[in-house]
N, C-alpha and C. Protein backbone atom coordinates (compact mmCIF):
# COMPACT_ATOMS: atom_id res chain seq x y z
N UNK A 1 147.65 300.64 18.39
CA UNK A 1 147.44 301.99 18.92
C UNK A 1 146.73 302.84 17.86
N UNK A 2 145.82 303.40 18.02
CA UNK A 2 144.76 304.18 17.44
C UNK A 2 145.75 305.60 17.23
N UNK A 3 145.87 305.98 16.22
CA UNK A 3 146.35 307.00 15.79
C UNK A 3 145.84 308.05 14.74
N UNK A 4 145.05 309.50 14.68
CA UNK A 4 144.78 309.87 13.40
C UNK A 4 145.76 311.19 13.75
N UNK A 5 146.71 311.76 12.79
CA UNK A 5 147.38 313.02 12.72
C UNK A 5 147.30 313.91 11.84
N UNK A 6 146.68 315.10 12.07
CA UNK A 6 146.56 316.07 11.14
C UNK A 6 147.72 316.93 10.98
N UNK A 7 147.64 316.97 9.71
CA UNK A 7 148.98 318.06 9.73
C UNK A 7 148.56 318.76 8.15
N UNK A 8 149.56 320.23 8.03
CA UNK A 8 149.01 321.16 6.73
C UNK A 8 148.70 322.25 7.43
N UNK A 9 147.98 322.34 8.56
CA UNK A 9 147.79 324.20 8.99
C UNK A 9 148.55 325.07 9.08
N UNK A 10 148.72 326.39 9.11
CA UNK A 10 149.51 327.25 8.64
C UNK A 10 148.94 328.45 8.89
N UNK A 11 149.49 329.90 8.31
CA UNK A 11 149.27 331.63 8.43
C UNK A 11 148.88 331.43 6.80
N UNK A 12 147.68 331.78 6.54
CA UNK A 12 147.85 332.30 5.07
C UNK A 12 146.81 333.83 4.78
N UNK A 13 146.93 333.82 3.73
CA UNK A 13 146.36 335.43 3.76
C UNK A 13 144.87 334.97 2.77
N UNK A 14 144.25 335.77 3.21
CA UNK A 14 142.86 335.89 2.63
C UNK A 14 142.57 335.41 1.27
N UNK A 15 141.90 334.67 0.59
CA UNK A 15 141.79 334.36 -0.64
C UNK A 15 142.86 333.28 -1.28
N UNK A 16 143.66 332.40 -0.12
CA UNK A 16 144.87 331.74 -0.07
C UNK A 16 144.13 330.07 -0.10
N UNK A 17 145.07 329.24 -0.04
CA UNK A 17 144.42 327.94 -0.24
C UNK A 17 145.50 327.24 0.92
N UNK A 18 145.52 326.15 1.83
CA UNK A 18 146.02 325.53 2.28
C UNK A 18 145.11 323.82 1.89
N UNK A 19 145.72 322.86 2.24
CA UNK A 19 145.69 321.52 1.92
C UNK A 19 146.06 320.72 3.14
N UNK A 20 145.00 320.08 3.95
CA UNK A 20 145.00 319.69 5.26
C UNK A 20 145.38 318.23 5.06
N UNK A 21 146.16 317.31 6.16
CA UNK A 21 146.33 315.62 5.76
C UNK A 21 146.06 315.31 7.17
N UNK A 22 145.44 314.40 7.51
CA UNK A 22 145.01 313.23 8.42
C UNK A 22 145.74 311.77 7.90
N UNK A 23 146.66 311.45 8.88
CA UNK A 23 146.60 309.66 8.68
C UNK A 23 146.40 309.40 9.64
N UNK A 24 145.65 308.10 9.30
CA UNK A 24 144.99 307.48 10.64
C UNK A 24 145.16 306.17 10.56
N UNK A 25 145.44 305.60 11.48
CA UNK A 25 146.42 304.13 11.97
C UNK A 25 145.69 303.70 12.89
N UNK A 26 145.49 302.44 12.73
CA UNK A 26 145.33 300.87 14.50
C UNK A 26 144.31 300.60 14.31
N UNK A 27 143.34 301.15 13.40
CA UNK A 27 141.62 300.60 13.10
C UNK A 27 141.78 300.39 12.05
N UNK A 28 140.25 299.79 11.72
CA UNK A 28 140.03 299.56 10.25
C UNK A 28 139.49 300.63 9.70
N UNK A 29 140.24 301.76 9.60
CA UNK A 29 139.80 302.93 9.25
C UNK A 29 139.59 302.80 7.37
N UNK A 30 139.93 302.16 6.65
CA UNK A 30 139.72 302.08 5.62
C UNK A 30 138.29 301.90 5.17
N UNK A 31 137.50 301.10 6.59
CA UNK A 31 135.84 301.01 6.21
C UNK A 31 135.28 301.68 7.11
N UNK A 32 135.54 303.09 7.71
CA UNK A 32 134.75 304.24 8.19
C UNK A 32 134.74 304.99 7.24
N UNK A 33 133.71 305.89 7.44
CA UNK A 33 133.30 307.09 6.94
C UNK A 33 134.33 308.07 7.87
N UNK A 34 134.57 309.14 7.33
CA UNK A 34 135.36 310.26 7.89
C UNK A 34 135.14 311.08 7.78
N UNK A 35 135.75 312.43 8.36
CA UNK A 35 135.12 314.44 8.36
C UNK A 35 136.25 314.63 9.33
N UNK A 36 136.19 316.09 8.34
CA UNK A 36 136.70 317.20 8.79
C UNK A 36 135.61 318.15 9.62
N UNK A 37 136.05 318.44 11.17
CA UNK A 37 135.09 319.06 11.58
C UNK A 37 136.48 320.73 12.24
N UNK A 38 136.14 321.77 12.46
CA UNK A 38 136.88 322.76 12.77
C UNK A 38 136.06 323.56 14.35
N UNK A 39 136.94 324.18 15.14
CA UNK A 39 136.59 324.40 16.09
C UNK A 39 137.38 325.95 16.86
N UNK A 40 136.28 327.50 16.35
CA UNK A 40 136.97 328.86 16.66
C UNK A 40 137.03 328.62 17.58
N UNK A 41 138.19 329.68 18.69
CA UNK A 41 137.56 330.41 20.21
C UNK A 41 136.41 330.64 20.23
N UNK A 42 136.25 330.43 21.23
CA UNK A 42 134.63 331.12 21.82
C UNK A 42 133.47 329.99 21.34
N UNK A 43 133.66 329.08 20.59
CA UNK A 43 132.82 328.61 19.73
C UNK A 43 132.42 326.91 20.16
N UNK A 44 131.80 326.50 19.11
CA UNK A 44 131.68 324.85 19.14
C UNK A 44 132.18 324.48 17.95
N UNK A 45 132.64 323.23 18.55
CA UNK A 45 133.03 322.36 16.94
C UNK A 45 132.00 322.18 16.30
N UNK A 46 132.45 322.72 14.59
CA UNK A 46 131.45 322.48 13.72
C UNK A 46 132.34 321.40 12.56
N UNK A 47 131.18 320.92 12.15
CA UNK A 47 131.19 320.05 11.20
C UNK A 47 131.53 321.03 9.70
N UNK A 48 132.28 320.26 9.13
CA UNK A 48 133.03 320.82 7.50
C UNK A 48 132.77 319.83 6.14
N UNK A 49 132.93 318.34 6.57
CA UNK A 49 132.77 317.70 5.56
C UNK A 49 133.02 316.50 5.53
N UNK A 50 132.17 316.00 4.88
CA UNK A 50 132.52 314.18 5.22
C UNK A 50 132.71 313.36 3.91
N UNK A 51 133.09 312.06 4.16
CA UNK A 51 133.64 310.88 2.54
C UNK A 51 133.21 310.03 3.54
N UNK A 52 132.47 308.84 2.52
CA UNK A 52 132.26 307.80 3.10
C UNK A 52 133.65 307.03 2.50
N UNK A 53 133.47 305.62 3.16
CA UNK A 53 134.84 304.53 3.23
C UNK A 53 135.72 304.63 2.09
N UNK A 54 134.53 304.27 0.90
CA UNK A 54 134.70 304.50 -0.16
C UNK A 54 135.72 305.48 -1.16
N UNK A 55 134.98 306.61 -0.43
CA UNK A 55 135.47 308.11 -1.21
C UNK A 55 133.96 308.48 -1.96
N UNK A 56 133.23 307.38 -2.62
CA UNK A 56 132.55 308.03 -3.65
C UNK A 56 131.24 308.88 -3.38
N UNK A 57 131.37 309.03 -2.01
CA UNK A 57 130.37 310.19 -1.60
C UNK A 57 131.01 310.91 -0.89
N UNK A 58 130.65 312.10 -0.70
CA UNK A 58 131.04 313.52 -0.08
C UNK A 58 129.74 314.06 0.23
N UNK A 59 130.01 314.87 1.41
CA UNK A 59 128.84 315.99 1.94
C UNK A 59 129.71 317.23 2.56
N UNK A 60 129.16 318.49 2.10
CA UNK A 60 129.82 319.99 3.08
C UNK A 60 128.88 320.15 3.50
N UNK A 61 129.63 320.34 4.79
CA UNK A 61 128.66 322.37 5.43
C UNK A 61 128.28 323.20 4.03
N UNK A 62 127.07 324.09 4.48
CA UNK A 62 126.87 324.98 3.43
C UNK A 62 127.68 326.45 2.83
N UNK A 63 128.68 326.41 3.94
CA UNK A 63 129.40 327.82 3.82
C UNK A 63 130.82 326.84 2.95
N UNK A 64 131.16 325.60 2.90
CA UNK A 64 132.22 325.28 2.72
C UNK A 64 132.37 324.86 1.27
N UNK A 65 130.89 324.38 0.52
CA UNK A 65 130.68 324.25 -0.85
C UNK A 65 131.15 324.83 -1.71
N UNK A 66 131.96 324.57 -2.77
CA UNK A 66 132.76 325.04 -3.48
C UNK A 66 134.18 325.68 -3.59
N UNK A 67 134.30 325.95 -2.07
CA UNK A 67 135.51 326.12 -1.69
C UNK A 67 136.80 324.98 -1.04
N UNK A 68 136.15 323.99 -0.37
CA UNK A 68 136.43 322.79 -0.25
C UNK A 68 136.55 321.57 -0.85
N UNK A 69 137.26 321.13 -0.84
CA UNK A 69 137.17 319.46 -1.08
C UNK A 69 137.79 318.28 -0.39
N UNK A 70 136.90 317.20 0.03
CA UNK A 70 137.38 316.26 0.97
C UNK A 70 137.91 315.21 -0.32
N UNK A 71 138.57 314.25 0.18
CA UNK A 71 138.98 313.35 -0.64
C UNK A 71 139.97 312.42 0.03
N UNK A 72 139.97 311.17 -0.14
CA UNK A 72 141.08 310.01 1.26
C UNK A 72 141.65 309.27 0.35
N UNK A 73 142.84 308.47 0.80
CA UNK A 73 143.22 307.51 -0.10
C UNK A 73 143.47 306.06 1.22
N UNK A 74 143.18 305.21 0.46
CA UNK A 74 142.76 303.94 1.67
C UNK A 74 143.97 303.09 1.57
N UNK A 75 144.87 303.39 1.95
CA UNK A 75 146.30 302.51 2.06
C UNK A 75 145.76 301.51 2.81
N UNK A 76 147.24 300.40 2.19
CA UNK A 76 146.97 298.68 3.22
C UNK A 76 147.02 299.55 4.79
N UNK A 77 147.80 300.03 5.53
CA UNK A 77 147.73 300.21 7.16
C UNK A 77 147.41 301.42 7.43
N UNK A 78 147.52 302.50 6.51
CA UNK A 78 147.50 303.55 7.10
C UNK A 78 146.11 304.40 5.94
N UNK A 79 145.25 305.10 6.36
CA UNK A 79 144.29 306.14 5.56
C UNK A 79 145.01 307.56 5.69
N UNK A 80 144.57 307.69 4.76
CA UNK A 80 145.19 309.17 4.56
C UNK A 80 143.95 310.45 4.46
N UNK A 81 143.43 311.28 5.12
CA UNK A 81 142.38 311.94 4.67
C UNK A 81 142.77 313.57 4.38
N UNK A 82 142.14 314.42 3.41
CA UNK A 82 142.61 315.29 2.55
C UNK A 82 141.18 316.09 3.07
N UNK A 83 141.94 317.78 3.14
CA UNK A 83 141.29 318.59 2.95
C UNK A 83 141.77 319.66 2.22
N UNK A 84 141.26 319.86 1.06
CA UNK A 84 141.64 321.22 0.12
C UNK A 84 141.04 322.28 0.18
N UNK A 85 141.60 323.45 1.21
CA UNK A 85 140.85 324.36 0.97
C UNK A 85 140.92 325.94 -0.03
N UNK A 86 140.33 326.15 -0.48
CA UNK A 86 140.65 327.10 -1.16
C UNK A 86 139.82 328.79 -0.64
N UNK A 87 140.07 329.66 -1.33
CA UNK A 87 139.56 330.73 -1.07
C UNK A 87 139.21 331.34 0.06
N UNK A 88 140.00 331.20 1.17
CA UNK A 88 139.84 330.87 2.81
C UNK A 88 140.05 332.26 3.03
N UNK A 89 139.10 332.02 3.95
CA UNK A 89 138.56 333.59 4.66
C UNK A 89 138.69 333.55 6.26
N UNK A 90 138.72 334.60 6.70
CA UNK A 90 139.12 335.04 8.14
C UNK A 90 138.30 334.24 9.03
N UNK A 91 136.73 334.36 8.79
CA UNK A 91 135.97 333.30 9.44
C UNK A 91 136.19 331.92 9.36
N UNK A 92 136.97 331.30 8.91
CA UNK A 92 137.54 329.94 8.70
C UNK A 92 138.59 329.93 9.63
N UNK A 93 139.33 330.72 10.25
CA UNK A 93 140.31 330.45 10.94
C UNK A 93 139.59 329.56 12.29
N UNK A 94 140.12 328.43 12.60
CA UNK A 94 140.12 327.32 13.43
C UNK A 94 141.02 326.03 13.45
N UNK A 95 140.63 325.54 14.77
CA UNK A 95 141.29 324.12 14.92
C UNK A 95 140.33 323.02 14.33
N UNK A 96 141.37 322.58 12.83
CA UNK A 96 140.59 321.39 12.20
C UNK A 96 140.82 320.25 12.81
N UNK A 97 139.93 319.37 12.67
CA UNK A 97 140.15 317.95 13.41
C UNK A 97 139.82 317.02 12.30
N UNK A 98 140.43 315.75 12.38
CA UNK A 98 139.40 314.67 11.23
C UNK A 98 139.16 313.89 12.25
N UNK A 99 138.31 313.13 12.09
CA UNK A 99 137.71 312.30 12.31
C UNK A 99 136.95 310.93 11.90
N UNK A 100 136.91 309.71 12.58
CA UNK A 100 136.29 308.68 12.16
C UNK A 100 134.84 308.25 12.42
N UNK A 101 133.87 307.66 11.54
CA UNK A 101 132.53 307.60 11.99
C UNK A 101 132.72 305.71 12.20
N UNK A 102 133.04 304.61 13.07
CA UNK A 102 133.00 303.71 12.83
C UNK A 102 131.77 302.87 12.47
N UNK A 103 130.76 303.45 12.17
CA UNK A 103 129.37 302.95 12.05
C UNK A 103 128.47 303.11 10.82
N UNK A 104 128.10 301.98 10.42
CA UNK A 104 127.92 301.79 8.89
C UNK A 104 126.64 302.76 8.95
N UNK A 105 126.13 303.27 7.64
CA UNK A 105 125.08 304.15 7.66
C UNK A 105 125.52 305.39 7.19
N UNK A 106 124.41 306.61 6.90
CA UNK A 106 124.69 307.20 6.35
C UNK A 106 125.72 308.30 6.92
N UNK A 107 126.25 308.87 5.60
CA UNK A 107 127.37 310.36 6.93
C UNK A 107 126.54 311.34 7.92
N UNK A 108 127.71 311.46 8.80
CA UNK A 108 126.70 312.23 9.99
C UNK A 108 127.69 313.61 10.14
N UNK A 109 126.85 314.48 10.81
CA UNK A 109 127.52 315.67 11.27
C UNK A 109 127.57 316.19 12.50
N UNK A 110 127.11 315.26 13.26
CA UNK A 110 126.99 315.57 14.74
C UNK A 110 128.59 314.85 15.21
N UNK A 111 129.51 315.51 15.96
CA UNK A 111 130.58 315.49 16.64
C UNK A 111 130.12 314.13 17.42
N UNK A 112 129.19 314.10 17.96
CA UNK A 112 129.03 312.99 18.96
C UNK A 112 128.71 312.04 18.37
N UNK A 113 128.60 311.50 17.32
CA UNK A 113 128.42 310.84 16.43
C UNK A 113 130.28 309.93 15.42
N UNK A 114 130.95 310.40 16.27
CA UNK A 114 132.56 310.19 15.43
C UNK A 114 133.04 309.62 16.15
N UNK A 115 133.54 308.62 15.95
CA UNK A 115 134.33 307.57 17.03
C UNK A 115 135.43 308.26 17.72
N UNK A 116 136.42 308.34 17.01
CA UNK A 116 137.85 309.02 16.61
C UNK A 116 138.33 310.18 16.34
N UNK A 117 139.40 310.54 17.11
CA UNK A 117 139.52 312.01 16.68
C UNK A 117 140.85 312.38 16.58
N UNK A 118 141.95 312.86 15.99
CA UNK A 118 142.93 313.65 16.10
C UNK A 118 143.33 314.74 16.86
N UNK A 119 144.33 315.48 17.11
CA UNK A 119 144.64 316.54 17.92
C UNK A 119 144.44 317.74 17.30
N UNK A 120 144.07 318.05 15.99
CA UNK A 120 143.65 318.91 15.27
C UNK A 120 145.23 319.53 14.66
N UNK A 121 144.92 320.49 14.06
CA UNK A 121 145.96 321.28 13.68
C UNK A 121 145.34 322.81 12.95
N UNK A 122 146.14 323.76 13.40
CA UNK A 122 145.84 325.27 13.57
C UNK A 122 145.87 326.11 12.14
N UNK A 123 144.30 326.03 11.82
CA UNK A 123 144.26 327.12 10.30
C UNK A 123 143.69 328.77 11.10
N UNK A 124 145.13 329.55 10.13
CA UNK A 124 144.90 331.15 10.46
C UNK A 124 144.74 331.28 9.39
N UNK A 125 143.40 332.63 9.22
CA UNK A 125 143.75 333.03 8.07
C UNK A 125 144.04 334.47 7.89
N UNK A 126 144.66 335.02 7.60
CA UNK A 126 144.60 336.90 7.80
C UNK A 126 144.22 338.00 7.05
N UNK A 127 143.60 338.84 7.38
CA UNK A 127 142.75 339.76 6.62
C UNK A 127 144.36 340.58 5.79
């Protein structure tokens, strides 16, 4: 059974840091590429940040650079995927999702492009 679960979202206040976790179970998720993609009201899911299988590459969105960091750890059954965010601002409030890319090649940022997806979990942030 295909499983990825995010968990870590929370209320935090402006200039606050929360730390997002994805595990993901029943694939060979250890040799996908993965991302964090987030999704306001009113809005579309956008893309946040990706690690290939590896770890040893990373890519952000341009608003998320320096404030973010992706990072996974590749257990025997289960992946674990990490989002650190720091300095989080009101416009960040959304439903994060992770996600799996099962397809070798480079990282992508198109949603339709991700095999796999989680149920997300709810970042507020408050002015």
């Amino acid at each position: 059974q295909v499983q990825l679960v995010e968990s870590g979202g929370g209320l935090v206040q402006t200039g606050g840091s929360l730390r997002l976790s994805c595990a993901a179970s029943g694939r060979a998720f250890s040799r996908y590429a993965m991302g964090w993609f987030r999704q306001a009201p009113g809005k579309e899911r956008e893309f946040v940040a990706a690690i290939t299988w590896s770890g040893g590459f990373t890519y952000y969105a341009d608003s998320m650079k320096g404030r973010f960091t992706i990072s996974r750890d590749n257990a025997k059954n289960t992946v674990y995927l990490y989002l650190q965010m720091n300095s989080l601002k009101p416009e960040d409030t959304a439903l994060y999702y992770c996600a799996a890319d099962a397809n070798p090649g480079p990282l992508r940022v198109q949603t339709m492009e991700y095999d796999y997806w989680g149920q997300g979990t709810q970042v507020t942030v408050s002015s």
